[in-house]
Protein backbone atom coordinates (compact mmCIF):
# COMPACT_ATOMS: atom_id res chain seq x y z
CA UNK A 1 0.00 0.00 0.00
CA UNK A 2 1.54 3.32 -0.89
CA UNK A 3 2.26 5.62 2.02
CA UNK A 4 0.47 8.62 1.07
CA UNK A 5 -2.87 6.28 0.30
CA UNK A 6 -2.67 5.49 4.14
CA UNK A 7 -1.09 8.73 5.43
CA UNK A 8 -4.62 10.35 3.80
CA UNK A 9 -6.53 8.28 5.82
CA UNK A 10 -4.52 8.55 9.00
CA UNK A 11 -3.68 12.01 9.09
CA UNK A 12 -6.53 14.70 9.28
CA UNK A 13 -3.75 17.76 8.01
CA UNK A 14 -2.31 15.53 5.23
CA UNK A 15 -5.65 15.23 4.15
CA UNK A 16 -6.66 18.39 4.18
CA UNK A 17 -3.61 19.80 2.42
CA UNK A 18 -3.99 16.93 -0.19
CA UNK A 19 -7.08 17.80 -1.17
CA UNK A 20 -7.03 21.50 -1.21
CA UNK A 21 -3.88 21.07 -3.75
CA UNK A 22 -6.30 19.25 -6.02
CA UNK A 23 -9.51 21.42 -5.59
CA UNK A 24 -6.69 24.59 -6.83
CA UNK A 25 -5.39 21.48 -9.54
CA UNK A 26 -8.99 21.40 -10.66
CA UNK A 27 -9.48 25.38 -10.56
CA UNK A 28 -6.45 26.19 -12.52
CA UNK A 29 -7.35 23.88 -15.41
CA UNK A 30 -10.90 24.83 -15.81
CA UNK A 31 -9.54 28.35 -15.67
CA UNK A 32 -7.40 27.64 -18.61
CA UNK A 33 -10.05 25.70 -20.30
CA UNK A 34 -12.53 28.94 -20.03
CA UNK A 35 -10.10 31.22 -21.32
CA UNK A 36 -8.81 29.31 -24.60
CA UNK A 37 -12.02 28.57 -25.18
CA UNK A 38 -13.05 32.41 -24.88
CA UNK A 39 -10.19 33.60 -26.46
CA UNK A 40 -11.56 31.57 -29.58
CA UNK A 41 -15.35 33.04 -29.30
CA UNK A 42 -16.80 29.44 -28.45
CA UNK A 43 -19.71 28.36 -26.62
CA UNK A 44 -19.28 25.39 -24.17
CA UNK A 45 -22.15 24.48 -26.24
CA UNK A 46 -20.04 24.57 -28.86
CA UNK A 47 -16.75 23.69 -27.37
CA UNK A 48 -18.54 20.23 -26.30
CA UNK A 49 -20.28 19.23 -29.47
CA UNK A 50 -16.76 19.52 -31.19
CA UNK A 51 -14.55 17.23 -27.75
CA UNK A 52 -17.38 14.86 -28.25
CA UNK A 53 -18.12 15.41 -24.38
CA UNK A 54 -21.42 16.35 -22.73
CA UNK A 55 -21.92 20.79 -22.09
CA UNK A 56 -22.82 19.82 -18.61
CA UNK A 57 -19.10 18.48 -18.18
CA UNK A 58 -17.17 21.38 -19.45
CA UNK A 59 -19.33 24.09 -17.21
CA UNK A 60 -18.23 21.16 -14.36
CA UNK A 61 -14.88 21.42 -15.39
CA UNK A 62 -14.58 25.41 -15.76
CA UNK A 63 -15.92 25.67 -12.53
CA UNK A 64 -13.21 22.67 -11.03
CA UNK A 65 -15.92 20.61 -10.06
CA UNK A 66 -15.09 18.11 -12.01
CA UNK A 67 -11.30 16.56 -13.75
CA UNK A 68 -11.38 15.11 -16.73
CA UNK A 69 -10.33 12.09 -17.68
CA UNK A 70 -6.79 11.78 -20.13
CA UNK A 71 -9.00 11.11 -23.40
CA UNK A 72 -11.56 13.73 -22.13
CA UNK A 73 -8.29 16.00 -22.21
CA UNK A 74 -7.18 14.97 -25.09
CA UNK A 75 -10.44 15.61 -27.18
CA UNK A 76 -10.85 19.13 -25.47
CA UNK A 77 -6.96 20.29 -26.23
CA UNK A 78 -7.54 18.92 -29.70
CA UNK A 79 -11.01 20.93 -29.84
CA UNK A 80 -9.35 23.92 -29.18
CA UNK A 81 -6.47 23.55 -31.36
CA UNK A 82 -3.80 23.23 -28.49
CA UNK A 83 -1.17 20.89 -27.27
CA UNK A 84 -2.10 18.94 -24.19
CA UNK A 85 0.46 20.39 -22.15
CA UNK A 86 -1.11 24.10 -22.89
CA UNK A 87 -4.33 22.65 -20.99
CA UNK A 88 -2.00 21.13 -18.44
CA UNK A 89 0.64 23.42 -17.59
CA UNK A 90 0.65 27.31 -17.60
């Protein structure tokens, strides 16, 4: 079992701080999401019908509710015309 699987569940702070680093994970993509997809003048409407993914999911994902899976990635960096790693790092 890896150590940080049980530290999460053993230790309340670890916890915490783990999952507040991936709720600002989560923000800082759908940020970047919502701006090259403004930046371009699309619609999530729009932005989804062309990923393949549901509109629901990208407002979930703009607002870092929600993180994608890889091919869910994929399909939205290739929908905007961007490299994977634009979506991923800043």
């Amino acid at each position: 079992m890896p150590w940080d699987f049980a530290r999460h569940f053993a230790d309340g702070l670890y916890r915490a701080s783990a999952e507040a680093a991936a709720a600002r994970g989560r923000l800082i993509l759908g940020e970047r999401v919502r701006t090259l997809r403004s930046e371009r003048g699309e619609s999530q409407r729009g932005l989804a019908a062309r990923a393949g993914v549901d509109r629901v999911s990208i407002a979930r994902i703009e607002a870092g509710h929600q993180l994608p899976r890889y091919r869910t990635m994929v399909a939205l960096a290739e929908a905007l015309g961007v490299p994977l790693d634009r979506l991923l790092v800043g």
